[in-house]
Protein backbone atom coordinates (compact mmCIF):
# COMPACT_ATOMS: atom_id res chain seq x y z
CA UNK A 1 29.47 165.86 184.72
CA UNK A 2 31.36 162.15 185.00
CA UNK A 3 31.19 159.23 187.11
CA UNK A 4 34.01 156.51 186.76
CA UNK A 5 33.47 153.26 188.09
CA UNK A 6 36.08 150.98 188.76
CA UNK A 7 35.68 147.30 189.47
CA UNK A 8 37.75 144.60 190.94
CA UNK A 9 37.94 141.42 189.46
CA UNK A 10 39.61 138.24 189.73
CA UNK A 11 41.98 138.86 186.84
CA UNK A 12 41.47 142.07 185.62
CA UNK A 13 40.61 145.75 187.04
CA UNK A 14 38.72 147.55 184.94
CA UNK A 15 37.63 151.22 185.25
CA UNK A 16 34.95 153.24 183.00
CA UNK A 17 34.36 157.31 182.85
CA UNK A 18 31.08 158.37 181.82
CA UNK A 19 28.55 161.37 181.21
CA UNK A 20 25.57 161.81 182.18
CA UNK A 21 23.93 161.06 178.97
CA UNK A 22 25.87 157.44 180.16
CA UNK A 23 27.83 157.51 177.31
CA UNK A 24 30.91 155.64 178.04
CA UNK A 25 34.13 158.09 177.23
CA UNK A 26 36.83 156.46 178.70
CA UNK A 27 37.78 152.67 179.52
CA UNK A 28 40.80 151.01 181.15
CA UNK A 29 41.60 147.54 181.81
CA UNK A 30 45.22 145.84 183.75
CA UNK A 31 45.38 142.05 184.97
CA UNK A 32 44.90 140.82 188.38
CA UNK A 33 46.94 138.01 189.71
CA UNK A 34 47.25 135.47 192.59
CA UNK A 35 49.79 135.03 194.77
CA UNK A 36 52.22 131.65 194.71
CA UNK A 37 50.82 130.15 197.63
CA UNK A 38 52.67 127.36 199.47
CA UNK A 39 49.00 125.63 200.72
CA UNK A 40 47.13 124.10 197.32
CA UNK A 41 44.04 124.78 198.78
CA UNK A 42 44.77 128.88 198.99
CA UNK A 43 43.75 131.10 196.59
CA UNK A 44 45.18 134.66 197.81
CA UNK A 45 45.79 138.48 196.19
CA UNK A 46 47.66 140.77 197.52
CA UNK A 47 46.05 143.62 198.62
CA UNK A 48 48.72 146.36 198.83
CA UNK A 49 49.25 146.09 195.03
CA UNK A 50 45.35 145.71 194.23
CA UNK A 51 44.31 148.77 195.96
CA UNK A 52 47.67 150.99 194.95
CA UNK A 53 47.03 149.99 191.19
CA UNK A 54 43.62 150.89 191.90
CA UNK A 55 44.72 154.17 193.26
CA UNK A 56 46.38 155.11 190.17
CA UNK A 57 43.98 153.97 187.52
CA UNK A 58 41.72 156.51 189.38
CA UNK A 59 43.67 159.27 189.63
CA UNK A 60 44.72 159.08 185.62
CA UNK A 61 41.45 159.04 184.68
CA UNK A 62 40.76 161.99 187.14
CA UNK A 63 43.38 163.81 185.67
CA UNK A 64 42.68 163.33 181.81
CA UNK A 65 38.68 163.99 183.04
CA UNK A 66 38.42 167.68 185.25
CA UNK A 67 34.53 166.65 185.44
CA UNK A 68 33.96 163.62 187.42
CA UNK A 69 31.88 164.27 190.23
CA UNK A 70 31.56 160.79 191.86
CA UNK A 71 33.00 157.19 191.73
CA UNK A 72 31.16 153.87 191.77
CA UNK A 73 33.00 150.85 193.28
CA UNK A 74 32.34 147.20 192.52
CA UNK A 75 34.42 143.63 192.79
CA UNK A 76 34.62 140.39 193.45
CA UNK A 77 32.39 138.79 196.13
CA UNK A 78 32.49 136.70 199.14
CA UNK A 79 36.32 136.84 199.50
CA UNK A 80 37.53 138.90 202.66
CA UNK A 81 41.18 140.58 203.82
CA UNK A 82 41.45 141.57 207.74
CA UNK A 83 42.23 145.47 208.70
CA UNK A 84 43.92 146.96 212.12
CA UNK A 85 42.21 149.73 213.87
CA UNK A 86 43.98 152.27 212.17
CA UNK A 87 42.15 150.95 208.70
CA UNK A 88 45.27 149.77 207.23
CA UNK A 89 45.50 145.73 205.83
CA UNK A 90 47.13 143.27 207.72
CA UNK A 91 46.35 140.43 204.73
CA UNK A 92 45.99 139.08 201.76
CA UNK A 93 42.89 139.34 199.84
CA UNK A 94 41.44 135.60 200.80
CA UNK A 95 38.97 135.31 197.65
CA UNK A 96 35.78 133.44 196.28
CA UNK A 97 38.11 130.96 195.36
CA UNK A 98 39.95 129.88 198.17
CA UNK A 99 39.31 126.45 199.18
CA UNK A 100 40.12 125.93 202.49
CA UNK A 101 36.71 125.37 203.40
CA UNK A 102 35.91 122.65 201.47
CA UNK A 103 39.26 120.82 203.95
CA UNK A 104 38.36 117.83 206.67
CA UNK A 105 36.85 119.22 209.73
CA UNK A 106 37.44 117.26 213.22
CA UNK A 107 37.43 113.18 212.13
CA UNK A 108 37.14 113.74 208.42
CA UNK A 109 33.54 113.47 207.98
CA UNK A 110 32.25 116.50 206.97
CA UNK A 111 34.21 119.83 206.06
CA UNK A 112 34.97 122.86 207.40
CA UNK A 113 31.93 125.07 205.30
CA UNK A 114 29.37 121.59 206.04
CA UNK A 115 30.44 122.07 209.86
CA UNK A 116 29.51 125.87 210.12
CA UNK A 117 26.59 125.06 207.68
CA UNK A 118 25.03 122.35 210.26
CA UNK A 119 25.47 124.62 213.40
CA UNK A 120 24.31 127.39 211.96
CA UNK A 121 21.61 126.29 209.98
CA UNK A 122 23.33 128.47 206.68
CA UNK A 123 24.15 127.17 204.08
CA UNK A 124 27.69 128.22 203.57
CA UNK A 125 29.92 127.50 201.10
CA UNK A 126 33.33 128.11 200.77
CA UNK A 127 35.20 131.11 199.87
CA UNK A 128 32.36 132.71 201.53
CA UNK A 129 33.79 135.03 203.83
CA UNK A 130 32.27 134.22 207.03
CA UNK A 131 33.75 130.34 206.60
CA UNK A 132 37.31 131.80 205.65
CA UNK A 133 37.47 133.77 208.78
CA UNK A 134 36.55 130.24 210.63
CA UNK A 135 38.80 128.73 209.67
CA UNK A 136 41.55 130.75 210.09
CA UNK A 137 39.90 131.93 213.60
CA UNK A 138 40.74 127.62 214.38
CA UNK A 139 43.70 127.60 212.93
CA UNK A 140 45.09 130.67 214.29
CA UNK A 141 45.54 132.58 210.93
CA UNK A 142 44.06 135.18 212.20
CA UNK A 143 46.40 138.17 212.20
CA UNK A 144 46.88 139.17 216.01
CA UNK A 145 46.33 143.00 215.15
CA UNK A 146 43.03 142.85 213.22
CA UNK A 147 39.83 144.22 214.34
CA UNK A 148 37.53 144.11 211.41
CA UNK A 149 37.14 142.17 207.85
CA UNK A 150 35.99 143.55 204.56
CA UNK A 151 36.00 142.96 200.96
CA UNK A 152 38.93 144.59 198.61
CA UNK A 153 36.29 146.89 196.79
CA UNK A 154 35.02 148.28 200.50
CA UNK A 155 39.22 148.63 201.86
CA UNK A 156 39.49 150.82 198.76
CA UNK A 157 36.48 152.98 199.26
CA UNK A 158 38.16 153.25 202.76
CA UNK A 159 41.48 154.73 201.28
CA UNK A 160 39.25 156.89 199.03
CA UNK A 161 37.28 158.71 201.74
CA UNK A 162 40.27 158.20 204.85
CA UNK A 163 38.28 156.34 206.96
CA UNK A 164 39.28 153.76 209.40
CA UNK A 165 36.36 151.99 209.19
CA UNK A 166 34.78 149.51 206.35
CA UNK A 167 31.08 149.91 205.94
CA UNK A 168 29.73 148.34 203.52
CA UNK A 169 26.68 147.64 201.17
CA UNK A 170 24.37 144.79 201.50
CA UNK A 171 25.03 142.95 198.75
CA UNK A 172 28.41 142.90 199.63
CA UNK A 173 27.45 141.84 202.97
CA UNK A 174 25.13 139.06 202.24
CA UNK A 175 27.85 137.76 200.00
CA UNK A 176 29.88 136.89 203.58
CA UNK A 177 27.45 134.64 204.90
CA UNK A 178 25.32 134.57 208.28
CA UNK A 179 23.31 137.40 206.66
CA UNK A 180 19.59 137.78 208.01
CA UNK A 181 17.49 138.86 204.36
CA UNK A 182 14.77 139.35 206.37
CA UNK A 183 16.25 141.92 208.46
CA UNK A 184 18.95 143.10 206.46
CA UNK A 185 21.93 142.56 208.92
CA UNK A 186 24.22 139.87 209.77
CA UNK A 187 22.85 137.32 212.75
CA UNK A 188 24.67 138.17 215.36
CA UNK A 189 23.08 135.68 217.65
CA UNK A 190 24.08 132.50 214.65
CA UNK A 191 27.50 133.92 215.08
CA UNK A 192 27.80 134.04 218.47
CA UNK A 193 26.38 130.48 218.93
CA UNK A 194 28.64 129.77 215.67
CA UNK A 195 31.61 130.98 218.23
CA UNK A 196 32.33 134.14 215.83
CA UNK A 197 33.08 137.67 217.51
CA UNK A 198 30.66 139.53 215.98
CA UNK A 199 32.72 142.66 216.34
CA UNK A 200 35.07 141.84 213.88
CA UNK A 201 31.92 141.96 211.02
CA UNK A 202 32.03 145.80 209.75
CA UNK A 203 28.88 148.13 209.66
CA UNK A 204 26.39 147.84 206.63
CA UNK A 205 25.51 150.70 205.08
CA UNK A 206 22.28 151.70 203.93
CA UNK A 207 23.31 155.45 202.63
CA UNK A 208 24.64 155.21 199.21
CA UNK A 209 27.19 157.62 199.50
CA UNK A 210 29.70 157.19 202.34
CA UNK A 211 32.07 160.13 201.39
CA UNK A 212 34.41 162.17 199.63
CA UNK A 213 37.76 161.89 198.63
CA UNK A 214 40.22 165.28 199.57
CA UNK A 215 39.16 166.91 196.32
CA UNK A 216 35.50 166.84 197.31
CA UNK A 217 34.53 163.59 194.97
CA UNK A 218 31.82 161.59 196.24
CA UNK A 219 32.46 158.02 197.02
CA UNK A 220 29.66 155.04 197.04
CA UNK A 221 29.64 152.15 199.14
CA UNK A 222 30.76 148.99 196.65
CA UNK A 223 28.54 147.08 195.14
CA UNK A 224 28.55 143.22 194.65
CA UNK A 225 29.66 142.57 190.98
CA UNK A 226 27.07 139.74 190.93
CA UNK A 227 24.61 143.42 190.77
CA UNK A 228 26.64 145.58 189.48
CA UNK A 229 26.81 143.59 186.53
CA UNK A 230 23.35 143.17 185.88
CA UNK A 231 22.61 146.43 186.49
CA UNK A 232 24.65 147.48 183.69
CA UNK A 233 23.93 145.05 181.39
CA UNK A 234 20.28 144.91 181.78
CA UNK A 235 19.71 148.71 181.60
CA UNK A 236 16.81 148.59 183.99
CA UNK A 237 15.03 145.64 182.42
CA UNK A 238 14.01 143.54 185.03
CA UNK A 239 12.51 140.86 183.04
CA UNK A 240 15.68 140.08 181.29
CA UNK A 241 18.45 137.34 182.80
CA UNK A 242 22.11 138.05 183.08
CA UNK A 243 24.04 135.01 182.04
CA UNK A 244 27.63 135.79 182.96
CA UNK A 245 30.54 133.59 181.93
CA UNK A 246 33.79 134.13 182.72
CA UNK A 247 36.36 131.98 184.73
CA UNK A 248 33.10 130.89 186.50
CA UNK A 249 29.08 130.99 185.26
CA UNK A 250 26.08 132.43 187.07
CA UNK A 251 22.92 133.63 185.91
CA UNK A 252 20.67 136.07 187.52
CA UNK A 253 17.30 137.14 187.40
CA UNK A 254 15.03 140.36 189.61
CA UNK A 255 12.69 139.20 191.34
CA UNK A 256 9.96 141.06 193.66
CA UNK A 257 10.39 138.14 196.44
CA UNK A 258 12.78 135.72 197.97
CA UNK A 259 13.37 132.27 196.63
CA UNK A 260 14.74 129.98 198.54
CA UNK A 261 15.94 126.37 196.91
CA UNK A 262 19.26 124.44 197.36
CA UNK A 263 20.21 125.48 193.75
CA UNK A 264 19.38 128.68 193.55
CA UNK A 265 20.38 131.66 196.30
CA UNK A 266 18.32 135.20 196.93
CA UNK A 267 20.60 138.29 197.25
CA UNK A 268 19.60 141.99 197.92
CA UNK A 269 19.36 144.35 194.93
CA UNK A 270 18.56 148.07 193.97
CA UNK A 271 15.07 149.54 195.19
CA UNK A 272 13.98 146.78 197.77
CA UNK A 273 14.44 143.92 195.56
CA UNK A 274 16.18 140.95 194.92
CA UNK A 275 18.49 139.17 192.39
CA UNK A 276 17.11 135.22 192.11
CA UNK A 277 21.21 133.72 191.39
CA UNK A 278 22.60 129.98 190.51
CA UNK A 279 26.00 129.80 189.98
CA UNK A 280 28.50 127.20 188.10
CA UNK A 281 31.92 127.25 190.33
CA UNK A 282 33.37 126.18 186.72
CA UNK A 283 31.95 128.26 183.59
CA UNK A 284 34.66 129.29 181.20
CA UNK A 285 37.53 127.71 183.05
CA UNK A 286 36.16 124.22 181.56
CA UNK A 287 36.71 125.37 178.01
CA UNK A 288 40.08 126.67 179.25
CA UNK A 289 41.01 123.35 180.89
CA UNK A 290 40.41 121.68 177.87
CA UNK A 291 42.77 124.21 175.55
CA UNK A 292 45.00 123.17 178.26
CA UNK A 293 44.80 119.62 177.99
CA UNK A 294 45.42 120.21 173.93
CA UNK A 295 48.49 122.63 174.86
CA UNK A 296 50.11 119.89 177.21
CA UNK A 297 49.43 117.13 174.63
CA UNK A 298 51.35 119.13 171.86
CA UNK A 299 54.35 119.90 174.48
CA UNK A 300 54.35 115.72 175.54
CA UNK A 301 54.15 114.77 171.22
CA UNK A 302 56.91 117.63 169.71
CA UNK A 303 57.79 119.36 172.56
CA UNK A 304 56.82 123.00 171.90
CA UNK A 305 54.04 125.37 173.73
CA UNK A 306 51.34 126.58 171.41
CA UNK A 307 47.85 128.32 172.08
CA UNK A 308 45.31 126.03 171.34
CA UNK A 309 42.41 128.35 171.46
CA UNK A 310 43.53 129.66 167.49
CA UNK A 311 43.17 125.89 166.43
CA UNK A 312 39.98 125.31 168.48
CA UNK A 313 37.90 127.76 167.10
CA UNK A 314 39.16 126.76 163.60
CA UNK A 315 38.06 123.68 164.02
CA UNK A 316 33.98 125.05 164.81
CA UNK A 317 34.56 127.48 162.10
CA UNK A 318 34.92 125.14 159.96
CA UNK A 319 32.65 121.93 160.94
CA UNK A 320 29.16 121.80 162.00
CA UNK A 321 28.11 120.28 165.37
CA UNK A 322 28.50 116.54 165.26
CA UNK A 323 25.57 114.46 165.96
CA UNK A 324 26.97 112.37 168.65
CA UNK A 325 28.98 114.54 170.83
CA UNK A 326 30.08 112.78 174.47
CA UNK A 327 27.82 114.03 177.13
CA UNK A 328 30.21 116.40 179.32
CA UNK A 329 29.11 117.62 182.68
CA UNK A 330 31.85 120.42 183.39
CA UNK A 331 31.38 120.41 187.06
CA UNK A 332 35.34 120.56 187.94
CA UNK A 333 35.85 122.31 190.62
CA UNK A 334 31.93 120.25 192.02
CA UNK A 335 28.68 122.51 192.69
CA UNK A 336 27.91 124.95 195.50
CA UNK A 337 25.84 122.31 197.32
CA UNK A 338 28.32 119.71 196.83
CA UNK A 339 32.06 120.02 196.25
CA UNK A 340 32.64 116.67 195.66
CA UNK A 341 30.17 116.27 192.81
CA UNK A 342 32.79 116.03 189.96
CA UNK A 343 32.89 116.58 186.31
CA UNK A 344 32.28 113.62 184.08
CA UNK A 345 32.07 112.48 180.39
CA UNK A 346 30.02 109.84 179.09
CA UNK A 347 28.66 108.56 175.52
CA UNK A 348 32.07 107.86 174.69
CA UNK A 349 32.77 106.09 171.34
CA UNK A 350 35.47 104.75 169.22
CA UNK A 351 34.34 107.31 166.29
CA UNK A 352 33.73 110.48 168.96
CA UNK A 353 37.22 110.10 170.66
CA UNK A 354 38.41 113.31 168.94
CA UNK A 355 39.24 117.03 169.47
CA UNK A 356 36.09 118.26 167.48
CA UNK A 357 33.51 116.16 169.69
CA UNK A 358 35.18 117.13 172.58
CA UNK A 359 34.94 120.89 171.91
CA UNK A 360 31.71 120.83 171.21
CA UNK A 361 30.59 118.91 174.21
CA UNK A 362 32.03 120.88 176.64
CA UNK A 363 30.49 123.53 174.73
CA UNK A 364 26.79 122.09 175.08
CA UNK A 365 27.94 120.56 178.68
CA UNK A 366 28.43 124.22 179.54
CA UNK A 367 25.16 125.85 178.19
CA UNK A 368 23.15 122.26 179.51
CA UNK A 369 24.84 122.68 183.31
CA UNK A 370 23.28 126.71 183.57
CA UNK A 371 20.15 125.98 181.49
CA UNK A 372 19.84 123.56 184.46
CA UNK A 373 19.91 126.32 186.85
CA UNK A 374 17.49 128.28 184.51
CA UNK A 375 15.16 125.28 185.22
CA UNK A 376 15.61 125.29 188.54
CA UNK A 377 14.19 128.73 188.53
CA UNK A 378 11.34 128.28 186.83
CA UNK A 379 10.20 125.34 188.53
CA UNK A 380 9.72 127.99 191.77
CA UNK A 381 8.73 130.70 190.48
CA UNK A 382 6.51 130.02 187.34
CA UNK A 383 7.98 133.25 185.65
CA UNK A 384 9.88 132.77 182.30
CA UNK A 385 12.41 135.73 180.91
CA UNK A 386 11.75 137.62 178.23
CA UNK A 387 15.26 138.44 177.75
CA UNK A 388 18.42 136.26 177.54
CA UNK A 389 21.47 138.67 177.98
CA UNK A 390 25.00 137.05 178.22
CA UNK A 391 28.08 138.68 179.27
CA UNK A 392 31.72 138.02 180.14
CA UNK A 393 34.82 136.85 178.35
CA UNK A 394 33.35 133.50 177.53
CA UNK A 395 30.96 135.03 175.44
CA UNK A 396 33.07 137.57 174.09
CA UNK A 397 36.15 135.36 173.23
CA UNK A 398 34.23 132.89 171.96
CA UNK A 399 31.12 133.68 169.54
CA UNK A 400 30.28 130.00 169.06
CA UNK A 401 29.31 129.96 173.08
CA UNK A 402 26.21 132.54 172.14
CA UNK A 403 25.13 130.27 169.62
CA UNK A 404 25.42 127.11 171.43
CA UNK A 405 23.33 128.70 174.37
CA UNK A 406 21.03 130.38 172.03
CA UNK A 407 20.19 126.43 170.91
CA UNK A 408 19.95 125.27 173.93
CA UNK A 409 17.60 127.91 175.93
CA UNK A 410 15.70 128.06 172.80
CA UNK A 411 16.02 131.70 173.05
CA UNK A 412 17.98 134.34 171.41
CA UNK A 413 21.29 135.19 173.76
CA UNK A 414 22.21 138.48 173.11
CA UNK A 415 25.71 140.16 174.34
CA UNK A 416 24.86 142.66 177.00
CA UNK A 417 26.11 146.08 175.35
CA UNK A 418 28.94 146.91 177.17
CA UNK A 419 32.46 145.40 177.95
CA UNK A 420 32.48 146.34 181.79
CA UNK A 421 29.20 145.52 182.68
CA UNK A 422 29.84 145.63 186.19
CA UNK A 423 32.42 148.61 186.18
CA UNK A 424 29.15 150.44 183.90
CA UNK A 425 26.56 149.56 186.30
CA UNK A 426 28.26 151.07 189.49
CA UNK A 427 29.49 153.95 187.19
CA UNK A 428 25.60 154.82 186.23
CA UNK A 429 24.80 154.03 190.44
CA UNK A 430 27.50 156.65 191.16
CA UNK A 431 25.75 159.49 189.15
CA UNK A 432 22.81 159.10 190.94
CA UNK A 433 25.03 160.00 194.39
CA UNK A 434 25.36 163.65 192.92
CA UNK A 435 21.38 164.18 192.73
């Protein structure tokens, strides 16, 4: 008996088959793009080729695996496409990423996500779903035909199973915005006073299963990868924290109750409790960035393109830390609470102007920014970790990262076991659909 669980990511798609013993027999992995977008601020997939790739990734590993008995479904949060009342897209897949909340509402004071976040009394961000849809709902980008929104892991389940319908799973819904934790739905009467058609929200689902596919294979409602990810990489120990970096950095921790700061943000988990989550908007993509700024300085001096990462990690292979690295605080693309709060360097010298210094402080500006975060949670809840997992393709790329992390939380980081945490975790949910 197999599960496969297949998860939707920003760049990749990645799909896993395994047992029941949750040994991991089959993996698969293809890239994800964006759309060319002629708005600066829009970050956009398209959905047709997301879920049809999806499609097929499934039905290969159905076909090279007679077993599997159930599918698992995860992917990226917050970001939302619109569907017509036959169930079909009318879309793109507006993601985490889009930015067009973070534009000049009214006079220019505040933006569009601070507007809904004052009359609401959210706090909103954007590329949460919930301010996407106002937007657009302003604007008139709404598609004339579309009923209901959902995320792209929930429009697949819905071409799994044939329904016509999205229901989805609380994490995913919380993810949205204008979700009530307290009651576990979305508040309908913030959105109507928020001048949102509450209709247009789909039904969250509480059953884990939410059908079959024609050949009889159960289908879960998708998970948020945010969970799904520490599900897998934990393996069911809930004193351990999940630091993920990839083109962004979170870390997550289970808690038994709610905690509500401005840095840190409660979302539903497994069994009745909660992930505790803080989240950089700008993990790996600041040591990217960098490579970047090293690849365009090559092209501008001899005119060539060269990968930079091959000479980077040369250059910490080969020399220890410095002891007066510039003080980077990678906050490119600003914070959750405040978009505007901007990277910076400082500690500059004559004698630390150089491509070593500035690899390793990005490095340590990285690991010091979600340390931060880590500090943030421990000033509310008293309750250090025991574990220090890290996952991701910053990690994995990028061995130096774990050590730099493991000196700065003063605590071993160790790599969560799997590649595809998240595609793992839902794969391991899934199973427990066919009991």
């Amino acid at each position: 008996m197999k599960s496969i669980g297949l998860d939707i990511g920003t760049s990749s798609i990645s799909a896993v088959v395994i047992n029941d013993e949750k040994e991991v027999c089959d993996i698969f992995t293809t890239s994800n793009r964006y759309i060319v977008s002629n708005y600066t601020y829009e970050k956009i997939q398209n959905t047709d080729d997301i879920v049809n790739e999806s499609l097929e990734i499934i039905e290969r590993l159905i076909v090279k695996h007679k077993d599997v008995v159930a599918i698992g479904l995860t992917g990226q949060m917050h970001g939302i496409l619109y569907v017509d009342k036959a169930g079909n897209a009318v879309s793109p897949l507006f993601t985490w990423e889009d930015k067009r909340g973070n534009l000049p509402y009214g006079l220019g004071l505040q933006s569009w996500a601070e507007h809904l976040s004052r009359i609401s009394g959210y706090n909103l961000a954007t590329g949460y779903g919930c301010v996407t849809h106002y937007y657009n709902l302003k604007n008139g980008f709404v598609p004339q035909n579309a009923v209901k929104i959902c995320s792209i892991s929930d429009y697949l389940a819905m071409k799994l199973v044939g329904s016509k319908v999205p229901r989805i799973d609380a994490s995913m819904a919380a993810s949205f915005g204008f979700y009530n934790l307290e009651k576990g739905s979305f508040d309908k009467r913030v959105l109507t006073l928020s001048e949102i058609d509450t209709d247009i929200l789909p039904e969250v689902h509480s059953n884990l299963c939410i059908g079959e596919t024609d050949s009889g294979i159960r289908v879960c409602a998708a998970v948020g990868d945010n969970q799904a990810s520490f599900f897998g990489a934990t393996l069911g120990n809930e004193d351990a924290m999940l630091i993920n970096m990839g083109t962004a950095g979170q870390i997550s921790i289970c808690s038994e109750t709610r905690l509500d700061t401005k840095e840190l943000e409660t979302r539903p988990y497994i069994n009745s409790k909660w992930l505790i989550v803080g989240s950089l908007l700008c993990g790996g993509q600041s040591y990217a960035l960098l490579e970047n700024f090293f690849k365009e300085t090559v092209r501008c001096v001899v005119g060539i393109d060269v990968c930079a990462y091959s000479a980077m990690n040369q250059l910490l292979n080969e020399h220890e830390m410095p002891n007066d690295i510039p003080i980077f605080i990678p906050r490119f693309n600003g914070t959750r609470k405040n978009p505007k709060d901007f990277a910076s360097i400082t500690r500059i010298s004559v004698d630390n102007f150089t491509p070593l210094h500035f690899i390793y402080g990005i490095l340590y500006g990285i690991a010091n920014e979600t340390n931060e975060l880590y500090n943030h949670y421990l000033e509310a809840s008293g309750k250090p970790v025991t574990t220090i997992i890290g996952s991701g393709n910053g990690f994995r790329k990028n061995p130096h990262l774990c050590r730099i992390f493991t000196d700065v939380f003063g605590k071993e980081v160790k790599l969560s076991q799997y590649n595809e945490e998240a595609a793992f975790g839902v794969a391991v949910h899934a199973l427990s659909c066919t009991k």
